[in-house]
Protein backbone atom coordinates (compact mmCIF):
# COMPACT_ATOMS: atom_id res chain seq x y z
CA UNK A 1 -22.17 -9.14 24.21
CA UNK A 2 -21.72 -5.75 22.83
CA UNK A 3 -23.96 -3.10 24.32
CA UNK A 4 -26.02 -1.58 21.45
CA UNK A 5 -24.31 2.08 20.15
CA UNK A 6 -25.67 4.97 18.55
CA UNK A 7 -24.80 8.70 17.71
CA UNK A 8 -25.00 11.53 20.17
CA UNK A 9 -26.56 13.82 17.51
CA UNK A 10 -27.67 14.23 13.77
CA UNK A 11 -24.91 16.61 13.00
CA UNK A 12 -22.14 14.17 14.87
CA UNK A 13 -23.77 11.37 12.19
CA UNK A 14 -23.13 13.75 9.37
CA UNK A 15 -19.48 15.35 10.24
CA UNK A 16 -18.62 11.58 11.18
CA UNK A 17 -19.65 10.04 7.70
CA UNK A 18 -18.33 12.83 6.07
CA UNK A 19 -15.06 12.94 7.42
CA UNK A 20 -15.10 8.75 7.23
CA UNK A 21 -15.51 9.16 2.88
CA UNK A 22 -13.78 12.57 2.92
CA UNK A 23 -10.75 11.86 4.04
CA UNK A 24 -7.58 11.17 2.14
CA UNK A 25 -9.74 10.30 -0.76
CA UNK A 26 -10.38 14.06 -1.61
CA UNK A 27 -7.62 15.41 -0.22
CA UNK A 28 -4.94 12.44 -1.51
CA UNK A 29 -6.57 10.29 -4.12
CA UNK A 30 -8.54 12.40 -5.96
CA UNK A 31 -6.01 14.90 -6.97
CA UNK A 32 -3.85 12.53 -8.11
CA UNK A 33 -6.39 10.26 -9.76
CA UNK A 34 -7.51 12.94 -11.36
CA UNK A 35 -4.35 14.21 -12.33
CA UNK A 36 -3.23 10.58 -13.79
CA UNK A 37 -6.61 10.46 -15.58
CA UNK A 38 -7.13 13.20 -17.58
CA UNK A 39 -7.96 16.68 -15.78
CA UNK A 40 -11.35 17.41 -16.52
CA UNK A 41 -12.92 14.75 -17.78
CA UNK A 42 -11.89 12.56 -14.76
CA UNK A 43 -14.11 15.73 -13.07
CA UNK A 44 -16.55 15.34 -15.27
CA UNK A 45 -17.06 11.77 -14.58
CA UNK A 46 -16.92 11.39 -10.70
CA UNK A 47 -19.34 14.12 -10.88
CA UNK A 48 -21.99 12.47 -12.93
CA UNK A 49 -21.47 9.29 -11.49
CA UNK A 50 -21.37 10.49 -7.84
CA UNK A 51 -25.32 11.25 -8.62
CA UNK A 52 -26.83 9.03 -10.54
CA UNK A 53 -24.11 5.44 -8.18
CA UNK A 54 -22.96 6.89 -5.09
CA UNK A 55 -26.44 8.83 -4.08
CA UNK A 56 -28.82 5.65 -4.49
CA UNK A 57 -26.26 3.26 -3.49
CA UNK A 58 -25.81 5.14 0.08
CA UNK A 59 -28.96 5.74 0.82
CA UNK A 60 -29.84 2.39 0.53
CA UNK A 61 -27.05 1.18 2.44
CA UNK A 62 -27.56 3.86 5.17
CA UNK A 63 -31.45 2.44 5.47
CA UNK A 64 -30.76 -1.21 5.48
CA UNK A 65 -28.34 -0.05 8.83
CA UNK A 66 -31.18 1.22 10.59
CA UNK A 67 -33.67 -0.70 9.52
CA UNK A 68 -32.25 -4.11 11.17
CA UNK A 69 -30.31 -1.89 13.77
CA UNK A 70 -26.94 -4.15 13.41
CA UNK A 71 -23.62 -4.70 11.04
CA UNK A 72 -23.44 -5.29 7.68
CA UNK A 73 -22.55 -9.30 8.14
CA UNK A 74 -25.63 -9.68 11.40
CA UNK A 75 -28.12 -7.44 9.72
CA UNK A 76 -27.87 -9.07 6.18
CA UNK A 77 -28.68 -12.53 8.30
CA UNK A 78 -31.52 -10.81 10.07
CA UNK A 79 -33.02 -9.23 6.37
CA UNK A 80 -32.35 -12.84 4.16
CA UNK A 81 -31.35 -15.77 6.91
CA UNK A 82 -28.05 -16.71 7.81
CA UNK A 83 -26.89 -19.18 5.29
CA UNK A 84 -27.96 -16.52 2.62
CA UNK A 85 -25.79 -15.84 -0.52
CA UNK A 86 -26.86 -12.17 0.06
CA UNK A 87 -24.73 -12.03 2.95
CA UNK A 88 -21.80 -12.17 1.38
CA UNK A 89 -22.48 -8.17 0.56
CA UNK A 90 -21.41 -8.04 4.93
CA UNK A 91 -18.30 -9.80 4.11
CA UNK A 92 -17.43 -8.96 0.86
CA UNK A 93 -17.66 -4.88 2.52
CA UNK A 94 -15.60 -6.16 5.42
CA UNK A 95 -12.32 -7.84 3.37
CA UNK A 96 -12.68 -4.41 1.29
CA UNK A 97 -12.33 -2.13 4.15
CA UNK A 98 -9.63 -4.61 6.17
CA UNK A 99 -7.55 -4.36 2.84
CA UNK A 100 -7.88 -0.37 2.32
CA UNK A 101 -6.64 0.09 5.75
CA UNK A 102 -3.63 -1.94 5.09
CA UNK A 103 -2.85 0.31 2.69
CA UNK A 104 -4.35 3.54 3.57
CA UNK A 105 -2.63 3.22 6.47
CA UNK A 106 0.72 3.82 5.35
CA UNK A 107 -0.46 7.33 3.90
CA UNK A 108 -1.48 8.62 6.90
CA UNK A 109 2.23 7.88 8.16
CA UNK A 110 3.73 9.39 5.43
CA UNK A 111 1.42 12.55 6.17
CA UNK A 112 2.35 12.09 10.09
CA UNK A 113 6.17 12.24 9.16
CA UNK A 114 5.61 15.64 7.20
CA UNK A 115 3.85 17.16 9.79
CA UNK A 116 6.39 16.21 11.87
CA UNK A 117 9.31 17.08 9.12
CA UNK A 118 7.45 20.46 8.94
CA UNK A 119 7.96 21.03 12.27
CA UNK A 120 11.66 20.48 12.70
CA UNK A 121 12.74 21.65 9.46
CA UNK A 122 12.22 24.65 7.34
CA UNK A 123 11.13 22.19 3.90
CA UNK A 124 9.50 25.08 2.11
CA UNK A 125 12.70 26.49 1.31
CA UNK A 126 13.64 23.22 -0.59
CA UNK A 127 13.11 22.98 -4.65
CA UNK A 128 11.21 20.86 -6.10
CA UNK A 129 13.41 18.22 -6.89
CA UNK A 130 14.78 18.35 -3.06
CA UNK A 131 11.49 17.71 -1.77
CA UNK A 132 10.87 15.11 -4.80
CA UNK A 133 13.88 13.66 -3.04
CA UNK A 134 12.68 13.67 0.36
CA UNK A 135 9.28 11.82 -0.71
CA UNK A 136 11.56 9.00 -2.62
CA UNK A 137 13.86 8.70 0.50
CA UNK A 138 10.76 8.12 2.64
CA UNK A 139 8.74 5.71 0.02
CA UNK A 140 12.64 3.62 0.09
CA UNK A 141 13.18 3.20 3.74
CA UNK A 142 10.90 0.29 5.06
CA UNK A 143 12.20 1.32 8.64
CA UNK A 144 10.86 5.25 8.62
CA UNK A 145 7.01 3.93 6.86
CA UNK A 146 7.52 1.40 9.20
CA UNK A 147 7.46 3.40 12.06
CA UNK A 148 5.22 6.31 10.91
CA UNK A 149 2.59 3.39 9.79
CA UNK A 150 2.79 1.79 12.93
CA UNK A 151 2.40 5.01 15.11
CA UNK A 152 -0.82 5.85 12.79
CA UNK A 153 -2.37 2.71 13.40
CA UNK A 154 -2.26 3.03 17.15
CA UNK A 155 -3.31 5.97 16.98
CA UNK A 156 -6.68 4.77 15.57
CA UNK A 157 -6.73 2.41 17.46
CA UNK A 158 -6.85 4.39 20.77
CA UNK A 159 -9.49 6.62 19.81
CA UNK A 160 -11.77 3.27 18.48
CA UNK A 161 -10.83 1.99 22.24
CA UNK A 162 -13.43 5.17 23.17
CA UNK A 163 -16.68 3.98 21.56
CA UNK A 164 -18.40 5.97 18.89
CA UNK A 165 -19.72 8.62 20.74
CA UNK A 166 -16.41 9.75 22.86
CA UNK A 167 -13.74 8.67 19.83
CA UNK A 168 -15.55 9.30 16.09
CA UNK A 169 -18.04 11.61 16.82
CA UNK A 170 -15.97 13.96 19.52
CA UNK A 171 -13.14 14.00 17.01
CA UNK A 172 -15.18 14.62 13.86
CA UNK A 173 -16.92 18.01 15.24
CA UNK A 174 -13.97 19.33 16.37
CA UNK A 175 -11.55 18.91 12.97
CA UNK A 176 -13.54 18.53 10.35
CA UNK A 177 -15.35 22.14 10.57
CA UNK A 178 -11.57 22.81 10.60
CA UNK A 179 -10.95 21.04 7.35
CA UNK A 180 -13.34 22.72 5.54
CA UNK A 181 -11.96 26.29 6.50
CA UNK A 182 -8.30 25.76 6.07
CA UNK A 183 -8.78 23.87 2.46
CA UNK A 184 -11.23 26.79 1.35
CA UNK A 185 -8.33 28.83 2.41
CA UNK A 186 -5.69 27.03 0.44
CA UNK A 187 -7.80 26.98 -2.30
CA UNK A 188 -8.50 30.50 -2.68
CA UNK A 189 -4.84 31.04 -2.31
CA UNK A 190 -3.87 28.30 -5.10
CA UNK A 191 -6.39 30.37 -7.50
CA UNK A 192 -4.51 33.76 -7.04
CA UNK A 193 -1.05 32.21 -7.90
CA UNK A 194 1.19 33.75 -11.29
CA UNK A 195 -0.44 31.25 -13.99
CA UNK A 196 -3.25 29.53 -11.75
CA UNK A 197 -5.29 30.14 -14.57
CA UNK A 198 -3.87 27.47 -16.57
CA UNK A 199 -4.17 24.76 -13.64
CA UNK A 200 -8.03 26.29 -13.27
CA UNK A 201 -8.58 25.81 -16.83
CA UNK A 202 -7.19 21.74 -17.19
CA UNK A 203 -8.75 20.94 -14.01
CA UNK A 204 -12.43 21.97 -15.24
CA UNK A 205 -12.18 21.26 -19.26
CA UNK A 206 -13.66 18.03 -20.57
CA UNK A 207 -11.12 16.57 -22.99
CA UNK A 208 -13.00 14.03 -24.52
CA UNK A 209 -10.31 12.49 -26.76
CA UNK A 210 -9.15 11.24 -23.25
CA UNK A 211 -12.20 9.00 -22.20
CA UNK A 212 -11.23 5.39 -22.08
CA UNK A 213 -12.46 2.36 -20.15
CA UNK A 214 -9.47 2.46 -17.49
CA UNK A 215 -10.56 6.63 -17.07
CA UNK A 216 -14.65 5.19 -16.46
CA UNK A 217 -13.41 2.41 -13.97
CA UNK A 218 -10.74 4.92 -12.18
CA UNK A 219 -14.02 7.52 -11.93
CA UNK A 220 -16.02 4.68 -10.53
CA UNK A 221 -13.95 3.85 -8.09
CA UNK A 222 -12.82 7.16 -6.85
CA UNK A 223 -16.92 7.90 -6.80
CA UNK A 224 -17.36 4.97 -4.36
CA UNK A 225 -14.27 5.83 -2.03
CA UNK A 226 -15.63 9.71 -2.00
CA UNK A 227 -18.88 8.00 -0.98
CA UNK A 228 -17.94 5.52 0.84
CA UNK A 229 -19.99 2.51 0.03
CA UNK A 230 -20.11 -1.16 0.06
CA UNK A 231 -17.61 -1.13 3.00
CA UNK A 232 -19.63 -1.95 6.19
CA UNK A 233 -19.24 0.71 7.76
CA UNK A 234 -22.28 3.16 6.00
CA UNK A 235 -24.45 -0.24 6.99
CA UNK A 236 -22.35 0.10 10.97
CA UNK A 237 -23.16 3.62 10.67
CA UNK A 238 -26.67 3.68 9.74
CA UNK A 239 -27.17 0.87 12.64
CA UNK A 240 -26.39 3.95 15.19
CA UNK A 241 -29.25 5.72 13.84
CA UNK A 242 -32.28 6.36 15.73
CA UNK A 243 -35.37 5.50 13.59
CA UNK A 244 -37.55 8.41 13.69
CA UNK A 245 -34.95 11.68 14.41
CA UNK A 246 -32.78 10.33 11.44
CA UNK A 247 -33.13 12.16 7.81
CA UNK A 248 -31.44 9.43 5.38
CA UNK A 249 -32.39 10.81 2.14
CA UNK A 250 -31.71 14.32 3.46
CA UNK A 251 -27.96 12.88 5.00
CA UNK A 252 -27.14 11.08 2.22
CA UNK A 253 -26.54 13.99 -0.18
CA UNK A 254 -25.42 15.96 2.26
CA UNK A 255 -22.63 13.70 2.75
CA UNK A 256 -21.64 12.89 -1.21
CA UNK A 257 -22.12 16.55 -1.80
CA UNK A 258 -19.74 17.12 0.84
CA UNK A 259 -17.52 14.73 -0.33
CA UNK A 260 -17.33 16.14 -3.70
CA UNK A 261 -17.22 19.89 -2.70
CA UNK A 262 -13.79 18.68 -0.59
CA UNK A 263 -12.39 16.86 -3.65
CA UNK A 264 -12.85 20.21 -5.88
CA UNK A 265 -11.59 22.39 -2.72
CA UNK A 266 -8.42 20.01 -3.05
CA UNK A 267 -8.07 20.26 -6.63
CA UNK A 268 -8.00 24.50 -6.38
CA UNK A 269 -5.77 24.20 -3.85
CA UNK A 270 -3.17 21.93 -5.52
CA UNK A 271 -3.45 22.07 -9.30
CA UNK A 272 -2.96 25.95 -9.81
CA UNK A 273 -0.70 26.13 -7.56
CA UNK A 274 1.12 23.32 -9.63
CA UNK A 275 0.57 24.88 -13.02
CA UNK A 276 2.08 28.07 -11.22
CA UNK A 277 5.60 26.49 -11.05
CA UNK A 278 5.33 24.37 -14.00
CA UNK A 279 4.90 21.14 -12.13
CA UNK A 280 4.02 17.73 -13.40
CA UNK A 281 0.30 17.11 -13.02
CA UNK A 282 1.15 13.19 -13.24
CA UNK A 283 3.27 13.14 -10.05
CA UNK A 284 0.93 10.35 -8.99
CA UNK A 285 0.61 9.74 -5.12
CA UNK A 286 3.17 12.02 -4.20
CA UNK A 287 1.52 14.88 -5.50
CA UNK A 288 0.16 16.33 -2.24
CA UNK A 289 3.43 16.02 -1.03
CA UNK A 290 5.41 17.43 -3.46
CA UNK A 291 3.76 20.29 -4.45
CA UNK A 292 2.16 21.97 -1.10
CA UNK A 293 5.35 22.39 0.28
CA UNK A 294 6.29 24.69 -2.68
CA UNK A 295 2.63 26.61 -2.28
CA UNK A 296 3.64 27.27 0.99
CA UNK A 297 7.41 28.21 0.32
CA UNK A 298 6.06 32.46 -1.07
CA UNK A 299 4.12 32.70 2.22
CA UNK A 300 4.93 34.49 5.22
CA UNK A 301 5.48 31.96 7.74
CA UNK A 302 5.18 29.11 5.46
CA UNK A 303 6.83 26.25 6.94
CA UNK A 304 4.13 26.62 10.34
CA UNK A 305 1.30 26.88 7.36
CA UNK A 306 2.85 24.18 5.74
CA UNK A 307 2.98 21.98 9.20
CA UNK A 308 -0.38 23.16 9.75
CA UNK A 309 -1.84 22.17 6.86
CA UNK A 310 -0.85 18.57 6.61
CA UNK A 311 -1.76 18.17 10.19
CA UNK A 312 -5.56 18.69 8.64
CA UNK A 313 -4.80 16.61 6.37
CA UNK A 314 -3.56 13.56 8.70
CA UNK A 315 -6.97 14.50 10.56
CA UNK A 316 -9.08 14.00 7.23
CA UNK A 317 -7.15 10.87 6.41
CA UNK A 318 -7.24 9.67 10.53
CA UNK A 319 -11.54 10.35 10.17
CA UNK A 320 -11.39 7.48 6.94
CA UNK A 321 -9.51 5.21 9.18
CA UNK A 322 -11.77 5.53 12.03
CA UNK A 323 -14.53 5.08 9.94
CA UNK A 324 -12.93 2.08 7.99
CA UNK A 325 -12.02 0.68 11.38
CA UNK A 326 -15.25 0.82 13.20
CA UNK A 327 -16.79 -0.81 10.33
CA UNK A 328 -14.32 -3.72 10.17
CA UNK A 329 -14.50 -3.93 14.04
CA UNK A 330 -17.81 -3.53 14.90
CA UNK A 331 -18.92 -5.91 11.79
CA UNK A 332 -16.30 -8.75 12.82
CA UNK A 333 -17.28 -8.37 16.74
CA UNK A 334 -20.89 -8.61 16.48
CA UNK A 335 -20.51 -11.43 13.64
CA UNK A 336 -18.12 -13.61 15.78
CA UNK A 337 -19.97 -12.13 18.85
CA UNK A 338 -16.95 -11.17 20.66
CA UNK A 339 -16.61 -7.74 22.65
CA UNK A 340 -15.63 -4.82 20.38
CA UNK A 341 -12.31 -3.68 22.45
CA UNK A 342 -11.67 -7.89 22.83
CA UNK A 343 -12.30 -7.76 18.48
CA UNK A 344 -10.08 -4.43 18.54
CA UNK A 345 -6.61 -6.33 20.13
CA UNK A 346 -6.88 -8.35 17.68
CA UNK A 347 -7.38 -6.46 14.66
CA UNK A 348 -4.54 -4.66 15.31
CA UNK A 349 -1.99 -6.30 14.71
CA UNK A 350 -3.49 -8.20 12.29
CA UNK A 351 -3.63 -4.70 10.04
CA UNK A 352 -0.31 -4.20 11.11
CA UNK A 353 0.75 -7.61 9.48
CA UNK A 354 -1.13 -6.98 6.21
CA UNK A 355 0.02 -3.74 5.56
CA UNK A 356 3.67 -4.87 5.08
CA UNK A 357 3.10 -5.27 1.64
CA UNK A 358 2.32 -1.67 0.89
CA UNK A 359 5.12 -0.88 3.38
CA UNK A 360 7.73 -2.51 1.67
CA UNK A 361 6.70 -1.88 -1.82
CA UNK A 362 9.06 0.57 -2.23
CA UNK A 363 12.34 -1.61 -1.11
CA UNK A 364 12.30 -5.32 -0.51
CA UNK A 365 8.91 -5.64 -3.23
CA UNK A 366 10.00 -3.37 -4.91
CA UNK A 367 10.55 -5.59 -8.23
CA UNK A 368 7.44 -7.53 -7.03
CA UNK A 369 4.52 -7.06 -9.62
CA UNK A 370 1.06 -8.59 -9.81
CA UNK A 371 -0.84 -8.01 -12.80
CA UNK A 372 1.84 -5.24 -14.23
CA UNK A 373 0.84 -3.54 -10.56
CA UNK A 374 3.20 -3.29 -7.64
CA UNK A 375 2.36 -4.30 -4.20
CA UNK A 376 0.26 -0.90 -3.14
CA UNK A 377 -0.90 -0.45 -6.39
CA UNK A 378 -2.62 -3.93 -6.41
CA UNK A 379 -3.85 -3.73 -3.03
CA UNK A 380 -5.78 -0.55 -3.77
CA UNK A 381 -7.09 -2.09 -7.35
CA UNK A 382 -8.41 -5.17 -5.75
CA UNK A 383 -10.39 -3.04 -2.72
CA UNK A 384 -10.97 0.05 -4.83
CA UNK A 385 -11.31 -1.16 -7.85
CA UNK A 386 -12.61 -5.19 -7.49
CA UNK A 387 -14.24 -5.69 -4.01
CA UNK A 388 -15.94 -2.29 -3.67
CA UNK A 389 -17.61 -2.70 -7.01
CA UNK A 390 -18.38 -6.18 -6.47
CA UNK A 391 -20.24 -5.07 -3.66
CA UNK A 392 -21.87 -2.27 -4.30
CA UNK A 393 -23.56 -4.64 -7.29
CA UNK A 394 -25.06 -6.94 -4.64
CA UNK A 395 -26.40 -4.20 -2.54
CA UNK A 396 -28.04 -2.72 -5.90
CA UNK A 397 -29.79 -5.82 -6.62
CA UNK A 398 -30.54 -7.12 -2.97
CA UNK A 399 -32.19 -3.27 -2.64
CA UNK A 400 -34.08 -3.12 -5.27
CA UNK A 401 -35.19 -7.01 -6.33
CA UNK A 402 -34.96 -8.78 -2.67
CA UNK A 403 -35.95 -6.22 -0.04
CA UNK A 404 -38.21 -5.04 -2.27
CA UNK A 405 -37.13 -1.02 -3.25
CA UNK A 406 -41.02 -0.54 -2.20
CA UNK A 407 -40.31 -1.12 1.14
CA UNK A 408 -37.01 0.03 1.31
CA UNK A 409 -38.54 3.42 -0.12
CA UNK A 410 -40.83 3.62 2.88
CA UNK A 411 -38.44 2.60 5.54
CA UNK A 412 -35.68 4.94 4.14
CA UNK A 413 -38.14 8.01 4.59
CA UNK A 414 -39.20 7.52 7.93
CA UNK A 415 -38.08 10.29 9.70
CA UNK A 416 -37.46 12.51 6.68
CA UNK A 417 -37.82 16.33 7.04
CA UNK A 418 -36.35 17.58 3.36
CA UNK A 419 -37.83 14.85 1.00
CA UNK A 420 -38.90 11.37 0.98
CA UNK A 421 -37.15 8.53 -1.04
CA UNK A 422 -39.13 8.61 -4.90
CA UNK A 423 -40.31 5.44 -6.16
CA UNK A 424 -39.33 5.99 -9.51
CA UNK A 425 -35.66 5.37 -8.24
CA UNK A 426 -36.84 1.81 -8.44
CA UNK A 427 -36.12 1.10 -11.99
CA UNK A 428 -32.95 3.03 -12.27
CA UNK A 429 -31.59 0.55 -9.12
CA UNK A 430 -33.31 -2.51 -11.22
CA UNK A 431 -31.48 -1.43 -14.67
CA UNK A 432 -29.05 1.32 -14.37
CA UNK A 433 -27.33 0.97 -11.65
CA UNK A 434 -26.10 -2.83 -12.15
CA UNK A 435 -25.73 -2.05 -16.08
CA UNK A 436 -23.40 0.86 -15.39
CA UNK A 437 -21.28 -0.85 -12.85
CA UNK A 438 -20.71 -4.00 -14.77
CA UNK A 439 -20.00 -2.55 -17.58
CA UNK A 440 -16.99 0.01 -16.65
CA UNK A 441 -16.20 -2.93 -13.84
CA UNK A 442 -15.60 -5.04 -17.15
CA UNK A 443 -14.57 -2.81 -19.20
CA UNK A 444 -11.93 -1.55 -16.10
CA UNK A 445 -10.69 -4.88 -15.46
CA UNK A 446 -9.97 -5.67 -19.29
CA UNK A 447 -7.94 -2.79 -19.47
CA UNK A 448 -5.40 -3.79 -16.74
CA UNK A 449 -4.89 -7.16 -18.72
């Protein structure tokens, strides 16, 4: 059996979630969903609906954690018995997360190869369509993401082998502090660019002309990655909480607050900067890569800066995977009712094995579509974009119709210091909640058809 975790202190909880949402979904996804989707609007969007989704959907994942003090798959058996339909919220959370670290994986590989490039060669003295180059030379050999995913995974994986105390949490309040400093940084210094103004200007106007169902479902699901629900691992995380020193409603905006602050840090750091030297906005998920190395290129000492700065970066995406991981682990372990390091060995390679696809969809997939969608794309769609959302609607109505929201109010505030949960939440979880996600879920998925 595995012997009952829990966090070492409140503020380890809160750099630990944060850095587990932050991640490479503020710093990678969000800049370029937001520069595929519109600019401002896109802002606009994951803004609003970071409030009125992510907020209530968090905090009542966080509190159904600690109430039953287990997993997502176990503590949904404990709330509404194990042959329950409402457990499938544990599982459907679990085949999200397994999937988005197939995936997500491979980014933090590419990220490891240009710190790594950025240490043994001078790339800010490359143009643009050099280091354009260099991005579509690594995205075409399977053998280099093959390696660089492979040594990222590991990676993970030995820090998981410590336990959440020793591995998350020890990690997490060391970098992420760091995070926050050097992206502030980078952002001040993408603002004071030749012609940031411009970048500034289409990052925060609405243009309205450019709201479509395919923009609400993108914001939707970029709000629930920045937040990080309906994965099982809030539910693992709120499991490690001790009843009566833990603040949820307090924590919870903390951490989507956090989340979002990080996303708009990324943006000022990247989009002026990109306006500066008249780069594409739509570079998609090469963006980070294409254009930081050019920020970089005007400053003294810029290729260590450079190195420096996606080093952070592979920490913010390596705190998602930990976070992603533990869930997965811990959820499957406790579930199966195997030891966590026995559930660990063989998780593994079984992540290895399913992130070929997003590996190779760049060479031998290459031509290999699903839906109009190639292999990465698809994988991130049905996580992001299906299974998350899927989710997150059965926790909604679970919270607020099963549990009941009455006594998930009261259990939720236990412990609070700031503010207690309201019940007039209630009816916005009954009606507005469920009637926002299914309709841009709909709406979404008829747009990719």
């Amino acid at each position: 059996m595995n012997e009952k975790e829990s966090w070492g202190s409140s503020i380890g909880f809160l750099l630990s979630s944060i850095g587990y949402a932050v991640g490479l979904g503020a710093i990678w996804r969000f800049p370029y969903m937001i520069g595929t989707s519109g600019g401002g609007i896109f802002l606009l969007l994951c803004a609003v609906l970071s409030i009125v989704i992510a907020v209530p959907l968090l905090l009542c994942e966080l509190t159904l954690g600690r109430s039953t003090g287990s997993t997502a798959v176990v503590g949904m058996r404990q709330l509404a018995g194990r042959g329950s339909p409402w457990v499938m919220f544990g599982w459907f959370g679990v085949t999200a997360a397994f999937i988005m670290i197939s995936y997500y994986v491979t980014i933090v590989g590419d990220v490891l190869f240009y710190v790594f490039k950025g240490l043994s060669t001078d790339i800010t003295a490359y143009s643009t369509d050099e280091l354009v180059g260099i991005y579509g030379q690594l995205q075409n050999s399977a053998a280099t993401k093959l390696f660089w995913t492979a040594l990222a995974l590991t990676l993970s994986a030995a820090i998981l082998w410590r336990g959440v105390q020793k591995g998350i949490e020890a990690a997490s309040k060391v970098l992420l502090p760091m995070l926050f400093v050097f992206l502030f940084a980078m952002a001040v210094r993408g603002c004071s660019m030749p012609g940031a103004g411009a970048g500034i200007k289409w990052l925060f106007t609405a243009d309205f002309s450019k709201l479509t169902a395919g923009t609400f479902m993108s914001a939707l699901s970029q709000v629930f990655f920045l937040a990080g629900v309906a994965l099982s691992t809030a539910f693992a995380f709120g499991s490690y909480l001790d009843r009566d020193k833990s603040d949820i409603p307090f924590s919870t905006v903390v951490i989507v607050l956090s989340n979002f602050v990080v996303a708009i840090l990324a943006g000022l750091a990247i989009f002026p900067a990109l306006f500066s030297y008249g780069m594409d906005p739509k570079a998609g998920a090469g963006l980070v890569f294409m254009t930081m190395p050019v920020v970089f290129g005007d400053m003294a000492g810029g290729r260590w800066w450079m190195a420096l700065f996606f080093f952070l970066v592979l920490i913010a995406g390596m705190t998602s995977i930990l976070g992603l991981f533990e869930g997965v682990n811990s959820t499957l372990a406790e579930a199966i009712g195997v030891p966590k390091k026995k559930m660990l060995l063989i998780l593994t390679p079984l992540l290895a094995l399913c992130s070929l696809p997003a590996i190779l969809a760049g060479t031998v997939l290459k031509d290999v579509t699903i839906f109009g969608m190639d292999c990465f794309t698809f994988m991130d769609f049905l996580a992001v974009g299906l299974l998350v959302p899927i989710g997150a609607l059965v926790l909604d109505i679970y919270s607020a119709y099963k549990y009941p929201f009455s006594r998930l109010a009261a259990e939720g505030s236990q412990g609070a210091k700031h503010f207690r949960i309201p019940l007039w939440l209630s009816p916005w979880l009954k009606f507005g909640v469920p009637a926002v996600t299914i309709a841009v879920l709909i709406a979404g998925v008829m747009s990719y058809l």
